[in-house]
C-alpha atoms as a PDB file:
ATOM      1  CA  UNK A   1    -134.494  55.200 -34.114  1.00  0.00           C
ATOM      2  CA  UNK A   2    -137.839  56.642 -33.894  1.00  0.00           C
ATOM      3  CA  UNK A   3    -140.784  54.368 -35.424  1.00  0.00           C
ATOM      4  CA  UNK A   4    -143.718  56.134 -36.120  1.00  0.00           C
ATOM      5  CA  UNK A   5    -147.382  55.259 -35.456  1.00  0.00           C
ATOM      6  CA  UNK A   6    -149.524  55.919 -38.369  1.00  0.00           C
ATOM      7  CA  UNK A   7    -150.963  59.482 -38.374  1.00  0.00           C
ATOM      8  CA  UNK A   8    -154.313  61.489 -38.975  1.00  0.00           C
ATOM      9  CA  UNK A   9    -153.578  63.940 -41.674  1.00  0.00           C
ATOM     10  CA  UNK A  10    -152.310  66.699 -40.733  1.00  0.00           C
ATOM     11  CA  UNK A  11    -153.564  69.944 -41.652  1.00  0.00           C
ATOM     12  CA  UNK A  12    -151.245  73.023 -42.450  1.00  0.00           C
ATOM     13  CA  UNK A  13    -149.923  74.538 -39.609  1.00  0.00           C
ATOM     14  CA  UNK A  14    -150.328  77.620 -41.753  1.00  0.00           C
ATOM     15  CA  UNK A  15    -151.162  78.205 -44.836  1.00  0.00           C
ATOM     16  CA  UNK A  16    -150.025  81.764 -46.384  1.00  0.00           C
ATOM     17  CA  UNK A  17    -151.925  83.442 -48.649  1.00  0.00           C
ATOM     18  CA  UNK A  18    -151.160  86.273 -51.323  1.00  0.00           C
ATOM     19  CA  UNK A  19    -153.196  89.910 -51.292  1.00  0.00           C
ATOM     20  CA  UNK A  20    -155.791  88.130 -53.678  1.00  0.00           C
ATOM     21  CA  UNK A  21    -156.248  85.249 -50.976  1.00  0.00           C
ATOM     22  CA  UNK A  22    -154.780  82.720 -53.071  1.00  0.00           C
ATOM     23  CA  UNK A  23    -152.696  80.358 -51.452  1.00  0.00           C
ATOM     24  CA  UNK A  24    -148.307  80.803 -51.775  1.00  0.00           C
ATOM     25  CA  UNK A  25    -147.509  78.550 -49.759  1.00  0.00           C
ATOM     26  CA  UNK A  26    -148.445  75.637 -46.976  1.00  0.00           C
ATOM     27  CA  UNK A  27    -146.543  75.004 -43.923  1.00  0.00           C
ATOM     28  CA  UNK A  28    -146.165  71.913 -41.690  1.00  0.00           C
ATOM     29  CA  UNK A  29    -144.803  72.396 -38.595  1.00  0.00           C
ATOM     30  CA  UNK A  30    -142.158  69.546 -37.322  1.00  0.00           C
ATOM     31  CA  UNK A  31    -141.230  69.506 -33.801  1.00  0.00           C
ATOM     32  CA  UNK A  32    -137.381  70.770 -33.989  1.00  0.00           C
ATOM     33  CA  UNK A  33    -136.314  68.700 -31.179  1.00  0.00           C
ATOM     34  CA  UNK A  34    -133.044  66.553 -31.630  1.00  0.00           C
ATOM     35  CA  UNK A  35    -135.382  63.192 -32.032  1.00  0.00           C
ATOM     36  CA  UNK A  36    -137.435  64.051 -34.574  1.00  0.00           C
ATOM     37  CA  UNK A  37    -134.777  66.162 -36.607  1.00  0.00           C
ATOM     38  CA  UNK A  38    -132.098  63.017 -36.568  1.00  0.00           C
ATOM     39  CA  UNK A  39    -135.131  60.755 -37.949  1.00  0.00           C
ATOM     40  CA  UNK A  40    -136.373  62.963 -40.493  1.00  0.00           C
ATOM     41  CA  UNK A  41    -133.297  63.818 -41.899  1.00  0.00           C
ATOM     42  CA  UNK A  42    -131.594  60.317 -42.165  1.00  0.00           C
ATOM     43  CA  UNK A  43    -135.022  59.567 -43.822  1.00  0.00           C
ATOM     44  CA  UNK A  44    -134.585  61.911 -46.236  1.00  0.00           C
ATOM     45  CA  UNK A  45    -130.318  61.694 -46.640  1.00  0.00           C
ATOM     46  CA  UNK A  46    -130.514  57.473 -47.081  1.00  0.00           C
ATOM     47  CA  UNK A  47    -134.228  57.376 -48.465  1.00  0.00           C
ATOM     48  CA  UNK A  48    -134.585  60.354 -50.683  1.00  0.00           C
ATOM     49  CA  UNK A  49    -130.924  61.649 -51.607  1.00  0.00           C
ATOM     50  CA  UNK A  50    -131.343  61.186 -55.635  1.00  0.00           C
ATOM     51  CA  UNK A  51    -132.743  64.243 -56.660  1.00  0.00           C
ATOM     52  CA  UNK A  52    -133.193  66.670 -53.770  1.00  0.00           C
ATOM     53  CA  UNK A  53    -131.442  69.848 -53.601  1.00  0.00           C
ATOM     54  CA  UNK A  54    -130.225  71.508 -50.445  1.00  0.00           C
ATOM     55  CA  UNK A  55    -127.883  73.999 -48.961  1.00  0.00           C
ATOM     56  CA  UNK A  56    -128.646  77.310 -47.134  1.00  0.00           C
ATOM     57  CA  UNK A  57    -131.018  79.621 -48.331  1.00  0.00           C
ATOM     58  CA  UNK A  58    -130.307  83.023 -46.988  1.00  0.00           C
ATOM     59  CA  UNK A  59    -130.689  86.735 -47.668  1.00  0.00           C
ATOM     60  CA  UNK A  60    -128.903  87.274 -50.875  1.00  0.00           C
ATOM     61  CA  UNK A  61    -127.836  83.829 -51.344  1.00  0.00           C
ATOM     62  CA  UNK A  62    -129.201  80.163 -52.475  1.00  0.00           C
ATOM     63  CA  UNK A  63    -127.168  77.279 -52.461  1.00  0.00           C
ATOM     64  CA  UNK A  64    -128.963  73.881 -53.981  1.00  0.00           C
ATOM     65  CA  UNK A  65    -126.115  71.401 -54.143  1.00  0.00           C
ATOM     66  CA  UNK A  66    -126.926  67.969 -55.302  1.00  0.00           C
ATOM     67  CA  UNK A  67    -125.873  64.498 -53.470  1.00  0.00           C
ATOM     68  CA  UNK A  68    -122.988  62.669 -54.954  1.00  0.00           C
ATOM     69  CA  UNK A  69    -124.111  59.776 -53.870  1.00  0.00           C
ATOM     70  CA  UNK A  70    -126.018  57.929 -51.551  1.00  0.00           C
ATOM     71  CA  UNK A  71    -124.266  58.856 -48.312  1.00  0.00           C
ATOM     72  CA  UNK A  72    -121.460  56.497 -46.835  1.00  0.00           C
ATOM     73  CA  UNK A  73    -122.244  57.251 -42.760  1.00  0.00           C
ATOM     74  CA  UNK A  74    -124.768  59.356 -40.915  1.00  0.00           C
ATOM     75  CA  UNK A  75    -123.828  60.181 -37.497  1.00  0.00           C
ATOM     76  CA  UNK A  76    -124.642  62.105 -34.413  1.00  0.00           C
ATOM     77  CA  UNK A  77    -122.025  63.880 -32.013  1.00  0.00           C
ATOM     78  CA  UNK A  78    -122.780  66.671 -28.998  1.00  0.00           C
ATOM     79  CA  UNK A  79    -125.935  67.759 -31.317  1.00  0.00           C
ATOM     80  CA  UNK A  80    -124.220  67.522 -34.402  1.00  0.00           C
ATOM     81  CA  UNK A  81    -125.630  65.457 -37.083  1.00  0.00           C
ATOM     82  CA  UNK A  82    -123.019  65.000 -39.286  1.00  0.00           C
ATOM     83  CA  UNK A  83    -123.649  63.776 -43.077  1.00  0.00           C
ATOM     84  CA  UNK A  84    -120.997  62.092 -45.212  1.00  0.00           C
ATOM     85  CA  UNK A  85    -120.652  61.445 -48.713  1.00  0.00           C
ATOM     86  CA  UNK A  86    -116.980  60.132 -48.880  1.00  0.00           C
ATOM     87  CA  UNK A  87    -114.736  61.759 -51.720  1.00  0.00           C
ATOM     88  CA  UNK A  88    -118.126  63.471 -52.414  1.00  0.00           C
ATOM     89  CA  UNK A  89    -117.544  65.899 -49.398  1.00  0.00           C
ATOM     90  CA  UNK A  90    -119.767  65.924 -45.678  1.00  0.00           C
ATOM     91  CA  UNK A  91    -121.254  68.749 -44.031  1.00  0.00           C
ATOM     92  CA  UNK A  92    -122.362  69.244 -40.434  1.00  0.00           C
ATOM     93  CA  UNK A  93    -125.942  70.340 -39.009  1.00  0.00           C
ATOM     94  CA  UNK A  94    -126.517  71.605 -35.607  1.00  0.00           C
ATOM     95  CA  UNK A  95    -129.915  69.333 -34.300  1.00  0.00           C
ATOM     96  CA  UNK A  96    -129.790  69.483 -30.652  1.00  0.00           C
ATOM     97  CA  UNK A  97    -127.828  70.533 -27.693  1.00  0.00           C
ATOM     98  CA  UNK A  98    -124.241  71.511 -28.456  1.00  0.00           C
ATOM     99  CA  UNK A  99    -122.069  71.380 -25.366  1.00  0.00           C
ATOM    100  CA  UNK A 100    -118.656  71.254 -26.267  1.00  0.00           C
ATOM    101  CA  UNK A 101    -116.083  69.232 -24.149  1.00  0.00           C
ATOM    102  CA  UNK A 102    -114.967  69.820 -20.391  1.00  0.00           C
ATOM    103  CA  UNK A 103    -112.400  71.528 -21.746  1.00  0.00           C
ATOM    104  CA  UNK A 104    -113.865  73.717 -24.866  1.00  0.00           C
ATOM    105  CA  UNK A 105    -117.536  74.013 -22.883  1.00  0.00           C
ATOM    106  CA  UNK A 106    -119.425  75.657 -25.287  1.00  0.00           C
ATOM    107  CA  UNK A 107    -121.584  78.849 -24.142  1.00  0.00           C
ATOM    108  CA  UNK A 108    -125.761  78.640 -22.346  1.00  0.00           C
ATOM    109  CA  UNK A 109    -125.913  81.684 -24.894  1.00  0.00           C
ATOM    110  CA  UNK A 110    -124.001  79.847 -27.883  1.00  0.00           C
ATOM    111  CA  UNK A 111    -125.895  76.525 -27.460  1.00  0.00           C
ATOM    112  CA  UNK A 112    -129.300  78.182 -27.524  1.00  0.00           C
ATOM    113  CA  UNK A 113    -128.321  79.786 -30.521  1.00  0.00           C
ATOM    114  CA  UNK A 114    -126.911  76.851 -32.614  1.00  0.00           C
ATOM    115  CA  UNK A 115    -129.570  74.541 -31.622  1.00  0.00           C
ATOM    116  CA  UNK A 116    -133.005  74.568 -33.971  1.00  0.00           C
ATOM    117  CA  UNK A 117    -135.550  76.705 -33.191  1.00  0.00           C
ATOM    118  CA  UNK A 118    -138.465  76.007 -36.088  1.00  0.00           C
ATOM    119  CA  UNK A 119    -138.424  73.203 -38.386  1.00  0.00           C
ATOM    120  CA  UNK A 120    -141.064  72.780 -41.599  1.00  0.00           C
ATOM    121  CA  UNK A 121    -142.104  70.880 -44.514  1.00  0.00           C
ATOM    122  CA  UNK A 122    -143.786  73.231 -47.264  1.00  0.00           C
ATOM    123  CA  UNK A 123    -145.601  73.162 -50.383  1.00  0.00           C
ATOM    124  CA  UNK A 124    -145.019  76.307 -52.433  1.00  0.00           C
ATOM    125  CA  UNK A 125    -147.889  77.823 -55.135  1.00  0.00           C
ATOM    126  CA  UNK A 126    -147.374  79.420 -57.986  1.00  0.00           C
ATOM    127  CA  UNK A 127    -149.023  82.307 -59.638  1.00  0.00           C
ATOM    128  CA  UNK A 128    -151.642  79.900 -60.953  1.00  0.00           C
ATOM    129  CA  UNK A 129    -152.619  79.416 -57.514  1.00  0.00           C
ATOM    130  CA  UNK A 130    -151.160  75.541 -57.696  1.00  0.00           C
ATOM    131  CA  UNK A 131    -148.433  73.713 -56.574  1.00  0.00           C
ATOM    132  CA  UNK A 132    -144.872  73.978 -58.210  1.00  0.00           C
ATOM    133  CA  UNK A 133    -142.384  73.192 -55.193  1.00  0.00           C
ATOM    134  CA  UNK A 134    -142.387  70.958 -51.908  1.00  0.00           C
ATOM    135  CA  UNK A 135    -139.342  71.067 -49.507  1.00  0.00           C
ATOM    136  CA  UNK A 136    -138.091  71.395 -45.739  1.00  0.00           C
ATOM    137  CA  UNK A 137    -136.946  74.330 -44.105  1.00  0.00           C
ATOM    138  CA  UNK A 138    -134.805  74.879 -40.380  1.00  0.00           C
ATOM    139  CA  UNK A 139    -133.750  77.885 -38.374  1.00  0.00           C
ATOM    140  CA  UNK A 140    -131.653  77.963 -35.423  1.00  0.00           C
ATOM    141  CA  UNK A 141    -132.371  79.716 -31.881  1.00  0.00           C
ATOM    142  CA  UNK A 142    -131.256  83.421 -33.714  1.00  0.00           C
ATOM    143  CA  UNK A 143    -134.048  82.873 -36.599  1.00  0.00           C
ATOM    144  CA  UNK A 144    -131.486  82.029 -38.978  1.00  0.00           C
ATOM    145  CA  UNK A 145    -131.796  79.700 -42.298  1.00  0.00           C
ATOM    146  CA  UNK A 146    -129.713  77.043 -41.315  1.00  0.00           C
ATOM    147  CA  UNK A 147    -130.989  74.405 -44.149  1.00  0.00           C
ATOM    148  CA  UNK A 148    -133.189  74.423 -47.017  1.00  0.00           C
ATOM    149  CA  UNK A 149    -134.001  70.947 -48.477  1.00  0.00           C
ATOM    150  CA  UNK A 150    -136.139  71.258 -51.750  1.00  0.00           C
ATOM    151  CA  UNK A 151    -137.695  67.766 -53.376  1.00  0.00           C
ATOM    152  CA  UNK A 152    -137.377  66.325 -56.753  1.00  0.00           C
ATOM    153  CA  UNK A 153    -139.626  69.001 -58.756  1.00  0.00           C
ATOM    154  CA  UNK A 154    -141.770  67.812 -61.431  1.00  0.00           C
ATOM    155  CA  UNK A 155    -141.168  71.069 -63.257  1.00  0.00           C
ATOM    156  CA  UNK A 156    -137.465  70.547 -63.259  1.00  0.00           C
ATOM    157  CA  UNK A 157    -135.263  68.373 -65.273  1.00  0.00           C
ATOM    158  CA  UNK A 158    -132.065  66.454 -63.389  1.00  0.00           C
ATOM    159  CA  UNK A 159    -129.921  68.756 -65.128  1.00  0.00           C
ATOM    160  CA  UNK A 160    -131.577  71.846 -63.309  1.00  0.00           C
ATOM    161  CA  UNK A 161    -133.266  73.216 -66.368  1.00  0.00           C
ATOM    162  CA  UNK A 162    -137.023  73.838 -66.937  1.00  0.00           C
ATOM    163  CA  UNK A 163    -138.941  70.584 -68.397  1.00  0.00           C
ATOM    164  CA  UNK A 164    -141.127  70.543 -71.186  1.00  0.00           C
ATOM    165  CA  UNK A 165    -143.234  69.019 -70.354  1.00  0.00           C
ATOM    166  CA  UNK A 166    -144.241  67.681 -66.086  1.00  0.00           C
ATOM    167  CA  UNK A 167    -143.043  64.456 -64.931  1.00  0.00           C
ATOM    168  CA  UNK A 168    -145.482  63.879 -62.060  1.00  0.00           C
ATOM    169  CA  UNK A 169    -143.596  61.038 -61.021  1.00  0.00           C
ATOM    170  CA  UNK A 170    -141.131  63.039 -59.370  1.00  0.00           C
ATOM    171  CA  UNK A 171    -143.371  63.722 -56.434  1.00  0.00           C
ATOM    172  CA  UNK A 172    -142.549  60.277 -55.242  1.00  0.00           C
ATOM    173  CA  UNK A 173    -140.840  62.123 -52.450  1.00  0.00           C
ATOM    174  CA  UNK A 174    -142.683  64.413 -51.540  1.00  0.00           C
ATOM    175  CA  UNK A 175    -145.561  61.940 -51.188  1.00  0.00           C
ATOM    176  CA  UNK A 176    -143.449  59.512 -48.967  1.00  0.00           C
ATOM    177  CA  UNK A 177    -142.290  61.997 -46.874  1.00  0.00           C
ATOM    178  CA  UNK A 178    -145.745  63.478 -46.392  1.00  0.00           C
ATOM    179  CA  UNK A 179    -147.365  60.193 -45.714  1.00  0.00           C
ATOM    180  CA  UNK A 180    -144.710  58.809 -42.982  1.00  0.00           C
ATOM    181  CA  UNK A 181    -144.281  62.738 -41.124  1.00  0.00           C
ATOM    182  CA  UNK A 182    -147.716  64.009 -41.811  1.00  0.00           C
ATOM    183  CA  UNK A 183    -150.047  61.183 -42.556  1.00  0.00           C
ATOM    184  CA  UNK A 184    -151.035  62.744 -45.579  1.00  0.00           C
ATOM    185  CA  UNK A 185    -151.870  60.569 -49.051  1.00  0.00           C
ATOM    186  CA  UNK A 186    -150.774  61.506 -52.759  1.00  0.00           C
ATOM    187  CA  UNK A 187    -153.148  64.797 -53.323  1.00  0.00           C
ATOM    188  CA  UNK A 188    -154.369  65.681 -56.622  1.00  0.00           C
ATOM    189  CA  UNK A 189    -153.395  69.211 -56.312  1.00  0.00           C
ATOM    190  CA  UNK A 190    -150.084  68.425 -56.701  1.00  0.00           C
ATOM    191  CA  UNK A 191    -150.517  67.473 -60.171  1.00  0.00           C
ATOM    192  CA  UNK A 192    -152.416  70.469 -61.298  1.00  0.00           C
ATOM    193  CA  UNK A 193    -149.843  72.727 -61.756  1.00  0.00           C
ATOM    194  CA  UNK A 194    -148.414  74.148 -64.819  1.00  0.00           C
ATOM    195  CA  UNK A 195    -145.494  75.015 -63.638  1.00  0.00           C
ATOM    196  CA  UNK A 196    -143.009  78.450 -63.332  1.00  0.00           C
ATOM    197  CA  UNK A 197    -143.965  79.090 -66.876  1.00  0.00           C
ATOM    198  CA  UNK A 198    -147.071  81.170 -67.435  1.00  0.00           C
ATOM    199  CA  UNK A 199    -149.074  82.151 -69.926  1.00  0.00           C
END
């Protein structure tokens, strides 16, 4: 287990901006080494599962599936972090080096491709120019989504519709995760958003 001396705040690695020069989105760059990926992600599976949606978020395609339930065992095998939810289901998530066995090696070339290659957190801007979605986002060694983790969205109800009216305290985890990986404290930009309704 990695424990983690307390950080500066970090600055956006990048921050990407729209042709007006507002702001669309932040990015924090996380090192995408084995280490740091197993940490981060059992800190958000055991600490943060109620709420967050994740899945793959690829050309043509979004998946946000929901946790059943707090997850029953978290494990890690030849770079495979493997996440299991019981009856609920499990899925697997390439973090590190993937060899294979001595006798089902696994390729130089496949292994480099499997393994992650960038890993992010991100705070997303609307067309008001503020806030309206935080998450974490990983591509392998062939620049391909592999996972897309959004957190619980003050704009958006349990039940995946649009809310009425913001419930602020749902950036609980977005503010834990960006105070233990980023040093960062609750912002007050993050509650000035109106949300993906405009107008």
């Amino acid at each position: 287990m990695i424990v983690l001396e307390p950080l500066t705040p970090r600055a956006p690695t990048e921050t990407v901006r729209g042709d007006d020069g507002a702001p669309k989105r932040e990015i924090w760059s996380l090192p995408a080494e084995e280490p740091t990926l197993e940490a981060f992600l059992r800190d958000v599976f055991e600490n943060h599962w109620r709420g967050i949606r994740f899945g793959p978020l690829i050309e043509g395609a979004a998946y946000e599936w929901k946790c059943p339930a707090a997850p029953e065992k978290i494990g890690l095998t030849d770079g495979y972090l493997t996440v299991m939810f019981g009856s609920g289901g499990h899925f697997h998530l390439c973090i590190g080096e993937n060899r294979g066995s001595e006798r089902f090696p696994v390729s130089a070339e496949l292994t480099k491709r499997r393994k992650p290659s960038k890993a992010q957190l991100f705070r997303g801007y609307g067309a008001d120019g503020k806030p309206v979605t935080w998450g974490f986002e990983m591509w392998n060694g062939a620049g391909e989504p592999m996972i897309s983790i959004f957190f619980p969205n003050p704009f958006i109800e349990d039940d995946d519709s649009l809310a009425g009216t913001p419930d602020f305290s749902r950036l609980a985890t977005w503010r834990a995760i960006a105070k233990r990986w980023l040093g960062r404290p609750a912002e007050a930009i993050d509650e000035q958003g109106r949300g993906f309704r405009h107008g």
